[in-house]
PDB file of N, CA and C in Angstrom:
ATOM      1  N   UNK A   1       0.819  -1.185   0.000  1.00  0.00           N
ATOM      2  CA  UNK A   1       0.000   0.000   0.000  1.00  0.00           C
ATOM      3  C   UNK A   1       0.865   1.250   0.000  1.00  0.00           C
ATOM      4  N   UNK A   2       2.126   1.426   0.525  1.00  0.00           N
ATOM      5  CA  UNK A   2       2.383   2.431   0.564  1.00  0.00           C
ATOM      6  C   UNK A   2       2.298   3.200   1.599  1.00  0.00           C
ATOM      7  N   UNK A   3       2.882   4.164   1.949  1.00  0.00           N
ATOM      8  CA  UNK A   3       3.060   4.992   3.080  1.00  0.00           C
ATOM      9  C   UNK A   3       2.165   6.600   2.407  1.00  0.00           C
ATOM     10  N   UNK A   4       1.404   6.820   2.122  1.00  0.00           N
ATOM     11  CA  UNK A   4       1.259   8.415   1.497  1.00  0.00           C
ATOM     12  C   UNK A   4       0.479   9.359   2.508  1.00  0.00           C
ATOM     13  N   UNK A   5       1.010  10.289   2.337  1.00  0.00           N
ATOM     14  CA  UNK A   5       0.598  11.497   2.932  1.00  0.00           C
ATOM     15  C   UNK A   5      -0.845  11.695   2.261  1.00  0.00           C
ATOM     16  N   UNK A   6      -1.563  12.150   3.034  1.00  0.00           N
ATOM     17  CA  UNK A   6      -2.963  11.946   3.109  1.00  0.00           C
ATOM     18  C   UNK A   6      -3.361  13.268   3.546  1.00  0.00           C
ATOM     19  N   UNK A   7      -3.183  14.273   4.337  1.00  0.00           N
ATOM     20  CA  UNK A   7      -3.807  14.727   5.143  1.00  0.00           C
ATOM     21  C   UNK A   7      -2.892  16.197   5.186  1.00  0.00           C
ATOM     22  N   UNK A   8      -3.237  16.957   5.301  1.00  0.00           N
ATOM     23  CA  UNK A   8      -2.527  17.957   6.239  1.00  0.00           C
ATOM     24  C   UNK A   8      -2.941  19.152   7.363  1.00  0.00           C
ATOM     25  N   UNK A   9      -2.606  19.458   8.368  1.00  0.00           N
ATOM     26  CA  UNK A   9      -2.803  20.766   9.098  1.00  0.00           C
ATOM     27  C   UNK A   9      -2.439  21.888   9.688  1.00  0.00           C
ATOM     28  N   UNK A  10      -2.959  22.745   9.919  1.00  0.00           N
ATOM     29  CA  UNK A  10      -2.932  23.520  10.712  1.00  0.00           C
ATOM     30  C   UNK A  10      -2.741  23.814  11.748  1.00  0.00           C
ATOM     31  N   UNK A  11      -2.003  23.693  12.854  1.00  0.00           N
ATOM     32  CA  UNK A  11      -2.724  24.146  14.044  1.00  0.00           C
ATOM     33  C   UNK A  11      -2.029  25.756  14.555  1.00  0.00           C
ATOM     34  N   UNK A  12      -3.225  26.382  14.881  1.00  0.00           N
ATOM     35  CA  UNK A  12      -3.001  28.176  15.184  1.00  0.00           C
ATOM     36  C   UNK A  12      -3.300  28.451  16.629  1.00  0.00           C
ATOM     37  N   UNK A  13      -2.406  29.110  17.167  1.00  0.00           N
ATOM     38  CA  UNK A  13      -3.348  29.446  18.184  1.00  0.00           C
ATOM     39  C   UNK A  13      -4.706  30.112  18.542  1.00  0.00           C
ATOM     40  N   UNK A  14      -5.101  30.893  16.856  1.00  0.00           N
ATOM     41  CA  UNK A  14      -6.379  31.536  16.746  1.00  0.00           C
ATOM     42  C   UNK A  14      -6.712  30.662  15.271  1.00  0.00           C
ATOM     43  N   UNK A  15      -7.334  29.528  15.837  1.00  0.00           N
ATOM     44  CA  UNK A  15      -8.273  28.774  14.281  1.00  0.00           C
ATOM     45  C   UNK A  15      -8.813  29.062  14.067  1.00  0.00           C
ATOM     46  N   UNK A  16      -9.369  29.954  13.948  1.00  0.00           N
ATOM     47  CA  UNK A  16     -10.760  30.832  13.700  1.00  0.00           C
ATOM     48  C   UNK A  16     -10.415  31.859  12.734  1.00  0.00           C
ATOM     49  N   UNK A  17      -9.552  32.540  13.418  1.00  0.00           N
ATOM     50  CA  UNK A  17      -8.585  33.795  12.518  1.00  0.00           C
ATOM     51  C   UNK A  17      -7.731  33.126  11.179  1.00  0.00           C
ATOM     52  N   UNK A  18      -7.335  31.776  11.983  1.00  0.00           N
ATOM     53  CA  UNK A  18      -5.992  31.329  10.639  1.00  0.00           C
ATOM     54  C   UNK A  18      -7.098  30.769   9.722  1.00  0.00           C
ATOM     55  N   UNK A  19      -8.289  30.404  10.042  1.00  0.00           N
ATOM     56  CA  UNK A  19      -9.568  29.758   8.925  1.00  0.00           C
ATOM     57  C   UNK A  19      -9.772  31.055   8.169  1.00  0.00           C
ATOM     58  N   UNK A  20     -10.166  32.102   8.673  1.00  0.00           N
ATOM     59  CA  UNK A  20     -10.772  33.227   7.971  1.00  0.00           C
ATOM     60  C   UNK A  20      -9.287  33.436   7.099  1.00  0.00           C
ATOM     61  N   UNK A  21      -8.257  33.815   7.605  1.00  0.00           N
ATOM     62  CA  UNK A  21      -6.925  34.352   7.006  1.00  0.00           C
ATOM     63  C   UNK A  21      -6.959  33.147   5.138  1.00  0.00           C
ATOM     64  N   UNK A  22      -6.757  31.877   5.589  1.00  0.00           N
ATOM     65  CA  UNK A  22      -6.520  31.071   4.339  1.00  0.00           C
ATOM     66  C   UNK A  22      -7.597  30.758   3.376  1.00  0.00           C
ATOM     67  N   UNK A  23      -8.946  30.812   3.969  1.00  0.00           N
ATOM     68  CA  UNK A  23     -10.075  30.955   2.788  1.00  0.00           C
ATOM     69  C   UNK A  23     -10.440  32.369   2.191  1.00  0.00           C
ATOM     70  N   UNK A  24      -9.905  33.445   3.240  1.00  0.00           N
ATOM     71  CA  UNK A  24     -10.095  34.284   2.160  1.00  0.00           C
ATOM     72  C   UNK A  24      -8.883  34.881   1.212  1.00  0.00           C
ATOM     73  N   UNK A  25      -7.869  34.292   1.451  1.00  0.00           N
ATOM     74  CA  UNK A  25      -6.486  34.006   0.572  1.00  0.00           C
ATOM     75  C   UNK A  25      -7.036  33.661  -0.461  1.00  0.00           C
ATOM     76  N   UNK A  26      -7.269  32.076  -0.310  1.00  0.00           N
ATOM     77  CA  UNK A  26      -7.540  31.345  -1.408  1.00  0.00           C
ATOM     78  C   UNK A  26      -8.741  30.708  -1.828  1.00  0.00           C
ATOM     79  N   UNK A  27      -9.676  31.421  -1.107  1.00  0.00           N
ATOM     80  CA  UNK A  27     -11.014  30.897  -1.577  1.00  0.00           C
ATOM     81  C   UNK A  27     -11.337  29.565  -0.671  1.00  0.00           C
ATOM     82  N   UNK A  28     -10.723  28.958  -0.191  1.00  0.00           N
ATOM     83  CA  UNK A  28     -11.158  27.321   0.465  1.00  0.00           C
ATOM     84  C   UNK A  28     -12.349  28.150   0.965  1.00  0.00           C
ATOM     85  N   UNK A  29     -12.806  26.673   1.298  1.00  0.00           N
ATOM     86  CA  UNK A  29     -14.113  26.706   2.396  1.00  0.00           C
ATOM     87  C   UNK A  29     -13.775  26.089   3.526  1.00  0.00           C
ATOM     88  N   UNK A  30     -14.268  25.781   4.642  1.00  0.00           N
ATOM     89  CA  UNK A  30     -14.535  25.504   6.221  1.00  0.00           C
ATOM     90  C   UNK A  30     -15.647  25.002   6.315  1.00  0.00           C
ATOM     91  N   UNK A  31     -15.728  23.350   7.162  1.00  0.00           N
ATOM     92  CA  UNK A  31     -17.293  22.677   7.415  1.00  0.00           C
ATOM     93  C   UNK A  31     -16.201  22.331   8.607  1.00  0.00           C
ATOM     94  N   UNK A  32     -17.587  22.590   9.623  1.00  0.00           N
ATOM     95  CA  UNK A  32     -16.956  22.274  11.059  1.00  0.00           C
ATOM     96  C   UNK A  32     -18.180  20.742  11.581  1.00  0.00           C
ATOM     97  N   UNK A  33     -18.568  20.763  10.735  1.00  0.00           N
ATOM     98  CA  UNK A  33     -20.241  19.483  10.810  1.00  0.00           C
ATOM     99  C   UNK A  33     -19.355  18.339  10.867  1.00  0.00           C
ATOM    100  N   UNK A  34     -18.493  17.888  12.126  1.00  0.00           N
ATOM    101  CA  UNK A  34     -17.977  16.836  12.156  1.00  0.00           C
ATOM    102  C   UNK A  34     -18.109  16.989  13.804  1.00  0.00           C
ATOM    103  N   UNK A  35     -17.587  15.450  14.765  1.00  0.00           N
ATOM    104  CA  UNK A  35     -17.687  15.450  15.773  1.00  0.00           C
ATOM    105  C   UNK A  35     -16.938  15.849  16.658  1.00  0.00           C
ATOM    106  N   UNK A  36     -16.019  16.366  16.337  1.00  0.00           N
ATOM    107  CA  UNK A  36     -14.864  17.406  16.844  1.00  0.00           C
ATOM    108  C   UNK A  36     -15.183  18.834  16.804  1.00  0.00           C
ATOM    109  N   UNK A  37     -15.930  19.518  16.105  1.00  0.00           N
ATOM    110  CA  UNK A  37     -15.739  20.283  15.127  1.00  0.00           C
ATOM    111  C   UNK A  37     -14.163  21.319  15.074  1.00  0.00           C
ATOM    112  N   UNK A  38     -14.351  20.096  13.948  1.00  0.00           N
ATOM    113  CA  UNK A  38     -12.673  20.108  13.676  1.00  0.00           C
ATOM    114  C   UNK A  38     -12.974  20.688  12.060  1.00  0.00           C
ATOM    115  N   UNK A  39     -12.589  21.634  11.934  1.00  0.00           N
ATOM    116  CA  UNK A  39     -12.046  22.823  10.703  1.00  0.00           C
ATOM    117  C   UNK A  39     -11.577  22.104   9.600  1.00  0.00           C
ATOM    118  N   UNK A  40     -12.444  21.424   9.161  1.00  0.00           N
ATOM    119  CA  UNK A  40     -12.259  20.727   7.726  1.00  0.00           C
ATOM    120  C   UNK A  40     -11.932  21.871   6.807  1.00  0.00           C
ATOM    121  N   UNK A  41     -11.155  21.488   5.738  1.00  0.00           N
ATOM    122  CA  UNK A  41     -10.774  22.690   4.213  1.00  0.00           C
ATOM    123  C   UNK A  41     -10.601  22.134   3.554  1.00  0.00           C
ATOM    124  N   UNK A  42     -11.433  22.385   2.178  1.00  0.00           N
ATOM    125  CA  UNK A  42     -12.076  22.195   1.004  1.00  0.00           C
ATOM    126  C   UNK A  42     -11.617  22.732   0.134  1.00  0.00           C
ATOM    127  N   UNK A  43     -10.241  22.607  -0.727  1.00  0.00           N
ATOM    128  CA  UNK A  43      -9.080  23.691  -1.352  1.00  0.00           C
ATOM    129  C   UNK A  43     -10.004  24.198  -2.681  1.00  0.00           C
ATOM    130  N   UNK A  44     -11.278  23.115  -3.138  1.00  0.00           N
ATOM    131  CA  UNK A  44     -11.866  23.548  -3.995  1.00  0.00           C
ATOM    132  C   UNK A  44     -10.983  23.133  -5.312  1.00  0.00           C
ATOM    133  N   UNK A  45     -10.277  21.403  -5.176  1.00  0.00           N
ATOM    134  CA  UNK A  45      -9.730  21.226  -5.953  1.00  0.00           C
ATOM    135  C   UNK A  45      -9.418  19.843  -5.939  1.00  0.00           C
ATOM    136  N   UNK A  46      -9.453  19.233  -7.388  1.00  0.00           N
ATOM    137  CA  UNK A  46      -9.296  17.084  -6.956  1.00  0.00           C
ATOM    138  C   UNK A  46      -7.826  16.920  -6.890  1.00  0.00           C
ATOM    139  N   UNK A  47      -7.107  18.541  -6.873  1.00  0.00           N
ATOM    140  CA  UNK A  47      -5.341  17.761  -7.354  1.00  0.00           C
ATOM    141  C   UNK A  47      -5.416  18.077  -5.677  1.00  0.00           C
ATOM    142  N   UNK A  48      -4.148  17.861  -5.319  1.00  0.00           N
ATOM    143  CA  UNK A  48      -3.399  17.776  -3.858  1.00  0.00           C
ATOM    144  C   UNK A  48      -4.139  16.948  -2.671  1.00  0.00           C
ATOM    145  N   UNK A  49      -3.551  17.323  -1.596  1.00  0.00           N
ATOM    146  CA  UNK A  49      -4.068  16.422  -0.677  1.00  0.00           C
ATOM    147  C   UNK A  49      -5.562  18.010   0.526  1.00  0.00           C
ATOM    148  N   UNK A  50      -5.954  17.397   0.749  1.00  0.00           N
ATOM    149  CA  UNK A  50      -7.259  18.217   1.464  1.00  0.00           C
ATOM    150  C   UNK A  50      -6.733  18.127   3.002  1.00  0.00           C
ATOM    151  N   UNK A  51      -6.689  19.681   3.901  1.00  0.00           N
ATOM    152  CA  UNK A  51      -6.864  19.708   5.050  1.00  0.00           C
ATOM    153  C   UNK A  51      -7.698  20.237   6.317  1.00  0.00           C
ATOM    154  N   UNK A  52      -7.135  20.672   6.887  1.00  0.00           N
ATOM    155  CA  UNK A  52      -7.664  21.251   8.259  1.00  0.00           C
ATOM    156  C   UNK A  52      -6.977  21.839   9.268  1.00  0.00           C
ATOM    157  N   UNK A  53      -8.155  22.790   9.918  1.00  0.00           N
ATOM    158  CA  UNK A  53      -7.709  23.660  10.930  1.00  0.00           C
ATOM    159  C   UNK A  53      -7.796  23.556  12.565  1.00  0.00           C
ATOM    160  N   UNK A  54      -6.731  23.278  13.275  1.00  0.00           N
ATOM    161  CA  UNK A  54      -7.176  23.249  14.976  1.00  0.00           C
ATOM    162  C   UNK A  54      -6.638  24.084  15.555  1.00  0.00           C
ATOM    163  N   UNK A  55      -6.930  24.584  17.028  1.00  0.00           N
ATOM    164  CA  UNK A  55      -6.246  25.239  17.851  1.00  0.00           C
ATOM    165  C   UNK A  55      -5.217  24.566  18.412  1.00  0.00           C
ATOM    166  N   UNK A  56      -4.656  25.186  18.549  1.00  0.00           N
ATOM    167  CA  UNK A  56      -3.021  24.765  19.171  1.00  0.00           C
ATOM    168  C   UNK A  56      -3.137  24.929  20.928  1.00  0.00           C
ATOM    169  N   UNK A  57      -2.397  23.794  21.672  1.00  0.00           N
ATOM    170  CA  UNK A  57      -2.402  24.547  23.208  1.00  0.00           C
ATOM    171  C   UNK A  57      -2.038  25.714  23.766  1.00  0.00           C
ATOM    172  N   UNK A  58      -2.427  26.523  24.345  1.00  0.00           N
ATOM    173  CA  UNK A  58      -2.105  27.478  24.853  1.00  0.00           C
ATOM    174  C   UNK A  58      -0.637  27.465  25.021  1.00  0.00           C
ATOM    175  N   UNK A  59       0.130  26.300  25.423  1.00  0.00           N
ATOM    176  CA  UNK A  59       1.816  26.402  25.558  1.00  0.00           C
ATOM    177  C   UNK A  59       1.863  26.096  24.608  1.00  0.00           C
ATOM    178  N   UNK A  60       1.265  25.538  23.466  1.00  0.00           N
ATOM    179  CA  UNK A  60       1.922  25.112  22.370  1.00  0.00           C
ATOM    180  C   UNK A  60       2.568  26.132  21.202  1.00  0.00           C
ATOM    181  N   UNK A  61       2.894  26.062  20.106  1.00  0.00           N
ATOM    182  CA  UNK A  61       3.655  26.794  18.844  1.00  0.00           C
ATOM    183  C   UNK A  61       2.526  26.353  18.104  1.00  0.00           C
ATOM    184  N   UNK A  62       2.046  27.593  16.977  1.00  0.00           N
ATOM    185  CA  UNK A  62       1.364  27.052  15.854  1.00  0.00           C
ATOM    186  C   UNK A  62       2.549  26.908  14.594  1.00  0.00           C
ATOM    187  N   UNK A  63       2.009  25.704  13.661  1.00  0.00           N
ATOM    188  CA  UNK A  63       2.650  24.630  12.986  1.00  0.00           C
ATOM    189  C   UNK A  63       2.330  24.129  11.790  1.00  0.00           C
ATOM    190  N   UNK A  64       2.534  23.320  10.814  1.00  0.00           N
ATOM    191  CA  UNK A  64       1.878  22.573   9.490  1.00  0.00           C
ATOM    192  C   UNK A  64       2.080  21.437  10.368  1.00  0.00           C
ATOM    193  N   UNK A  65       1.332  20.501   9.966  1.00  0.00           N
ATOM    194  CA  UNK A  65       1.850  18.997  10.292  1.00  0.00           C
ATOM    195  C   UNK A  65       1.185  18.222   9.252  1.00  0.00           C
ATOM    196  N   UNK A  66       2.077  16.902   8.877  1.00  0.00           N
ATOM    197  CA  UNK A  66       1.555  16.176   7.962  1.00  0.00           C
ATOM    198  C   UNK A  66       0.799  14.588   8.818  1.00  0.00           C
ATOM    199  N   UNK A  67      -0.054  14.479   7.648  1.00  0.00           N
ATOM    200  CA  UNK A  67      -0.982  12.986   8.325  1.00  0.00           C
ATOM    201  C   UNK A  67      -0.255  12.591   7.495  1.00  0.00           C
ATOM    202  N   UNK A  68       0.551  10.816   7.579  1.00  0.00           N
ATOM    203  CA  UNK A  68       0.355  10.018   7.210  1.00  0.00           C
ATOM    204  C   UNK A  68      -0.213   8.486   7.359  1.00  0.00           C
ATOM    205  N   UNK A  69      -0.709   8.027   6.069  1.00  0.00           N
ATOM    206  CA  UNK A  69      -1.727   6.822   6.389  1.00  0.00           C
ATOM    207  C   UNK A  69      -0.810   5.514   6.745  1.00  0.00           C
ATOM    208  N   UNK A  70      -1.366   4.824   7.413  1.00  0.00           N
ATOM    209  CA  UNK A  70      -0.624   3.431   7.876  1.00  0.00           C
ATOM    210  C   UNK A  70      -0.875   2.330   8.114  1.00  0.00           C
ATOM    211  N   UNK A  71      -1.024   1.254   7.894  1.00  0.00           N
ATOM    212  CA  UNK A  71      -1.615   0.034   8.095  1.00  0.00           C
ATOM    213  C   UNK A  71      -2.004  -0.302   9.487  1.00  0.00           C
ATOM    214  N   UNK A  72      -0.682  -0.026  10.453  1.00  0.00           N
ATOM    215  CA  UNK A  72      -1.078  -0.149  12.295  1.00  0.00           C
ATOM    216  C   UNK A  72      -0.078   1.091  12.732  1.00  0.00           C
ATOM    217  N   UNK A  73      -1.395   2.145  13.672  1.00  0.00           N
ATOM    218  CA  UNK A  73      -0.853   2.975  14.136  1.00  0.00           C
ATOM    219  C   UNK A  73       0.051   3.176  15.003  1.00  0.00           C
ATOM    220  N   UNK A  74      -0.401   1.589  16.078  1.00  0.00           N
ATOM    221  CA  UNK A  74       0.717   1.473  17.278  1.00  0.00           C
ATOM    222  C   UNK A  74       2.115   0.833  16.914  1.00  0.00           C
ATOM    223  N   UNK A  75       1.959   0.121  15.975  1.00  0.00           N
ATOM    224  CA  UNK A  75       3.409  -0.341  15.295  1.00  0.00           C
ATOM    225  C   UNK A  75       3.888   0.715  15.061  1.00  0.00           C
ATOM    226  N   UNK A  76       3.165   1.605  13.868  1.00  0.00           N
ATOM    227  CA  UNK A  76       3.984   2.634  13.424  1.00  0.00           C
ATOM    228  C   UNK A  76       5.120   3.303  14.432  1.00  0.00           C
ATOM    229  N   UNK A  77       3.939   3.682  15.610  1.00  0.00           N
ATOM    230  CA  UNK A  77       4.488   4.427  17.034  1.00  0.00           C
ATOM    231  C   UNK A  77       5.729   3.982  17.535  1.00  0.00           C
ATOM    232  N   UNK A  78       5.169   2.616  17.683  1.00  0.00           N
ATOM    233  CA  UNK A  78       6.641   1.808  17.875  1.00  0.00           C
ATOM    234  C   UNK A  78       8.172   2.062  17.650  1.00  0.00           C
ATOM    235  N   UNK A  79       7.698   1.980  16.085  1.00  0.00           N
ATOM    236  CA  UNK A  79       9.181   2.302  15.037  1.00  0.00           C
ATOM    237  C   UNK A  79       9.484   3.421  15.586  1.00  0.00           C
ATOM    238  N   UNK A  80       8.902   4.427  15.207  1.00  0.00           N
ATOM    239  CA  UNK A  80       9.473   5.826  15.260  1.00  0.00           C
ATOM    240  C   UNK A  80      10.054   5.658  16.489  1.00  0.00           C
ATOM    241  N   UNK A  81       9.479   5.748  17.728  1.00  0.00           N
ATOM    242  CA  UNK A  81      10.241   5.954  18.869  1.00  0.00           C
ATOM    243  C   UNK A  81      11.383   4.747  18.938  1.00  0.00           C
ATOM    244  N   UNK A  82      11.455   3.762  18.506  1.00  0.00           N
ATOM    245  CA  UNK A  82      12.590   3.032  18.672  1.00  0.00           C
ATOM    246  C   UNK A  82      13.643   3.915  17.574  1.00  0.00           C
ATOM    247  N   UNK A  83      12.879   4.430  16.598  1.00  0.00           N
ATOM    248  CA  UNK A  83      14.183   5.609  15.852  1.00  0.00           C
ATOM    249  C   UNK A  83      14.420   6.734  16.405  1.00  0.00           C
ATOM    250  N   UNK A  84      14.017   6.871  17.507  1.00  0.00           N
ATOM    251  CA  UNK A  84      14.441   8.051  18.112  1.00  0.00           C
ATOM    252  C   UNK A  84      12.623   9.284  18.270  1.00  0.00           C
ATOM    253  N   UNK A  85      11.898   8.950  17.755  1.00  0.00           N
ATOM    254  CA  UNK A  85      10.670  10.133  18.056  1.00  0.00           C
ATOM    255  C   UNK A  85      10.676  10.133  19.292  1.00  0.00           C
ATOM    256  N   UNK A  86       9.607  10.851  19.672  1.00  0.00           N
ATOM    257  CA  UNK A  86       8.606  10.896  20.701  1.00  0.00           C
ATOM    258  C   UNK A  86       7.568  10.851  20.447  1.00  0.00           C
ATOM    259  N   UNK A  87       6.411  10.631  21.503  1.00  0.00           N
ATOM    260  CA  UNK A  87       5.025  10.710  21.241  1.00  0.00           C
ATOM    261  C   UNK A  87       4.900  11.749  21.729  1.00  0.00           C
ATOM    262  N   UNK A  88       3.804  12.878  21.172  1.00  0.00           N
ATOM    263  CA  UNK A  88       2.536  13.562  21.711  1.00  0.00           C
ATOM    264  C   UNK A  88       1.395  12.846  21.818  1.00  0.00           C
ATOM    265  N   UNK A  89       1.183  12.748  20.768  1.00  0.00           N
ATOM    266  CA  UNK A  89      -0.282  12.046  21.314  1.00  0.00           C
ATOM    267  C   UNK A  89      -0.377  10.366  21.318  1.00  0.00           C
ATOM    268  N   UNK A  90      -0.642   9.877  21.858  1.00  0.00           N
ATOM    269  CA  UNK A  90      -0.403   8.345  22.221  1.00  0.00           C
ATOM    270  C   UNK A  90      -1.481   7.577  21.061  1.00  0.00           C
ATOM    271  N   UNK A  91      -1.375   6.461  20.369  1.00  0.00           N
ATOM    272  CA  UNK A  91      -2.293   5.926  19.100  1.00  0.00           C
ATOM    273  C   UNK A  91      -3.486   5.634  20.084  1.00  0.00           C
ATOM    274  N   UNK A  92      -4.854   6.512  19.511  1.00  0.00           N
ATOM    275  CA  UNK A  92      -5.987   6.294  20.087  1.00  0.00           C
ATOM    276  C   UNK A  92      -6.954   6.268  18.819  1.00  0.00           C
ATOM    277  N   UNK A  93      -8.630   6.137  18.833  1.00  0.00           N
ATOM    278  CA  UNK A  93      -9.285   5.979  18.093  1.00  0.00           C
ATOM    279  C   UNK A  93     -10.241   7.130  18.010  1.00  0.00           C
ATOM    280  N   UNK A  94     -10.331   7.813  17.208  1.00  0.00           N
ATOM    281  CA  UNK A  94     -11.333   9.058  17.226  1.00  0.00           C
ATOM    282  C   UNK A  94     -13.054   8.797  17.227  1.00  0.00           C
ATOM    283  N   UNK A  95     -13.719   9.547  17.591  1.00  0.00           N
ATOM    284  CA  UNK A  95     -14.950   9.436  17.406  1.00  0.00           C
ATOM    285  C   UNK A  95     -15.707   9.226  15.877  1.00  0.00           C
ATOM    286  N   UNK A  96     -14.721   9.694  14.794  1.00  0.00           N
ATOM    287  CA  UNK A  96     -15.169   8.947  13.711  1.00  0.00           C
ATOM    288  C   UNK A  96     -14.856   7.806  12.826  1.00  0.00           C
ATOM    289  N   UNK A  97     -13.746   7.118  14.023  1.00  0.00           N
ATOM    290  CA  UNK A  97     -13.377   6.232  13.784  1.00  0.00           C
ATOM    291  C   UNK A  97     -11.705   5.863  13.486  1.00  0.00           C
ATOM    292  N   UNK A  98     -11.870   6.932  12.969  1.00  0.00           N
ATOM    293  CA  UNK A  98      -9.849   7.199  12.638  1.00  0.00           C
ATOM    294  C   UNK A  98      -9.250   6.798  13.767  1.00  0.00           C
ATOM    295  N   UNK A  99      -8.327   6.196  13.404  1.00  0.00           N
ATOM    296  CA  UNK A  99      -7.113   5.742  14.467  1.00  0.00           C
ATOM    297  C   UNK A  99      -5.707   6.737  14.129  1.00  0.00           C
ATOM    298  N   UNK A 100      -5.445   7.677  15.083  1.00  0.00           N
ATOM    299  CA  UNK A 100      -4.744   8.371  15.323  1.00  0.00           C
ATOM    300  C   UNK A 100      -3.129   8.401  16.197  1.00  0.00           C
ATOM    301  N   UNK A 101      -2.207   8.739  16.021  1.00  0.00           N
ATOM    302  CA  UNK A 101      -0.966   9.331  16.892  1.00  0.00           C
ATOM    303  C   UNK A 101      -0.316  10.335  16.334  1.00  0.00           C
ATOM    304  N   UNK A 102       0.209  11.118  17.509  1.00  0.00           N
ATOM    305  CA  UNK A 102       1.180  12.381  16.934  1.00  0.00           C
ATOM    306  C   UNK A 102       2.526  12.272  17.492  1.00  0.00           C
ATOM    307  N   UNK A 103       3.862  12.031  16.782  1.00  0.00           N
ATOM    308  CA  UNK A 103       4.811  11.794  17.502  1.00  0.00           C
ATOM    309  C   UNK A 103       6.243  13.090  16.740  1.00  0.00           C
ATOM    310  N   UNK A 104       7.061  13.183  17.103  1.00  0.00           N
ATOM    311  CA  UNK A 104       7.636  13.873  17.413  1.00  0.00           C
ATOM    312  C   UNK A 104       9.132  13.464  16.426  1.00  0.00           C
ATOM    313  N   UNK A 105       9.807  13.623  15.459  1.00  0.00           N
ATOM    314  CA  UNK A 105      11.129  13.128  14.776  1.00  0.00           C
ATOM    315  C   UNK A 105      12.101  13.668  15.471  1.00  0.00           C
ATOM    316  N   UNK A 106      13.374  12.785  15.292  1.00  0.00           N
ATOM    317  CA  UNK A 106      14.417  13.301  16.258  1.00  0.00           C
ATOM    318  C   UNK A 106      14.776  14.459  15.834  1.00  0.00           C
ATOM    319  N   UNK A 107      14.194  15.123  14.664  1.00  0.00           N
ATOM    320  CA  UNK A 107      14.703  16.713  14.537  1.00  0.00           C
ATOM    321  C   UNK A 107      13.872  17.805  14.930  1.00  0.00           C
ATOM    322  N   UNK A 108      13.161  16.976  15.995  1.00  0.00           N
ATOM    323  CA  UNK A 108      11.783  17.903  16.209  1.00  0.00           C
ATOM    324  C   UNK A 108      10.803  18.384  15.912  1.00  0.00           C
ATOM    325  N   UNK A 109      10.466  17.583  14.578  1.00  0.00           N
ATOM    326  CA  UNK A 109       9.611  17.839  13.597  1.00  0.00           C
ATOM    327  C   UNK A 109       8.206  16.947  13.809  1.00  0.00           C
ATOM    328  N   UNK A 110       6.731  17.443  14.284  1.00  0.00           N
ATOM    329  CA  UNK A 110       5.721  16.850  14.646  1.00  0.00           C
ATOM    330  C   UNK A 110       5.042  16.099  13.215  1.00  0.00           C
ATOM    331  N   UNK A 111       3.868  14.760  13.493  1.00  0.00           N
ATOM    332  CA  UNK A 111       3.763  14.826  12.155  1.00  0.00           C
ATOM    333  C   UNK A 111       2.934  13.410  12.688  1.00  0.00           C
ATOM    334  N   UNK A 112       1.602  13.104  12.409  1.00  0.00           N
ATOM    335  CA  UNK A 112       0.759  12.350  12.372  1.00  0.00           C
ATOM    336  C   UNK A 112       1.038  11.044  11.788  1.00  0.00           C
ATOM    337  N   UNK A 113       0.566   9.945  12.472  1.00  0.00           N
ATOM    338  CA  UNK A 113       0.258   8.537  11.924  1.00  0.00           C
ATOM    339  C   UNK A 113      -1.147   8.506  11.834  1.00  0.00           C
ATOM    340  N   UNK A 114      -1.890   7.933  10.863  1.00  0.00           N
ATOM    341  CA  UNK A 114      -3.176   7.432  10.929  1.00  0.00           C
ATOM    342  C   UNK A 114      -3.533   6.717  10.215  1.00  0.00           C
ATOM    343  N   UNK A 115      -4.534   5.632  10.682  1.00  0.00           N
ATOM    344  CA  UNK A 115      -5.076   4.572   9.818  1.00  0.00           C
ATOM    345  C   UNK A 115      -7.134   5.205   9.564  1.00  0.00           C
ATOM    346  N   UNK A 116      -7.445   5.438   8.400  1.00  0.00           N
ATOM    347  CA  UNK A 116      -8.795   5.696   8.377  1.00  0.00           C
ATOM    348  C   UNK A 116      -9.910   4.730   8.843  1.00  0.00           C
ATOM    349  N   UNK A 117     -11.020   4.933   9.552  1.00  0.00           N
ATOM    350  CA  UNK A 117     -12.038   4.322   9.805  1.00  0.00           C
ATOM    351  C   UNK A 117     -12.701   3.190   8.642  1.00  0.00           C
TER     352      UNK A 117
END
């Protein structure tokens, strides 16, 4: 299957502002009609990959981060940290099903595992 980047985001400390800032850049749209409401974006286009917008923690840095898709999220997790990552977010299952982790490259670079619902 392949390893491909799937996904990408945002996170701002004002998602609201960085939503308004990039759709009215570039025209995207914003549907928050998910169970997160999590800042879906709609580039308004079948080439590239489609993302989204979240708030960032209050201590946190706003960031790009990439999703990539994976056969098993906790394996994935595995690897990386035996190559040196870290975890942020530990492989859990979202409310729409997605199986999720956020871990950390030894160059400090954040960046999603996920397997889709």
């Amino acid at each position: 299957m392949g390893k491909p980047v799937m996904r990408w985001q945002i996170l701002a400390k004002d998602a609201d502002k960085a939503a308004e800032f990039y759709t009215s850049l570039f025209d995207w749209t914003v549907n928050e009609d998910n169970a997160l409401g999590y800042r879906m974006i709609d580039t308004g286009s079948e080439r590239g990959i489609q993302g989204g917008i979240w708030p960032s923690p209050p201590e946190g840095h706003s960031f790009v981060q990439l999703y990539i898709e994976v056969d098993d999220v906790a394996g994935s997790v595995e690897k990386a940290t035996a190559l040196g990552a870290s975890i942020i977010v530990a492989p859990q299952k979202l409310p729409d099903g997605d199986e999720l982790a956020i871990v950390i490259d030894p160059q400090g670079l954040p960046f999603a595992v996920f397997k889709p619902a």
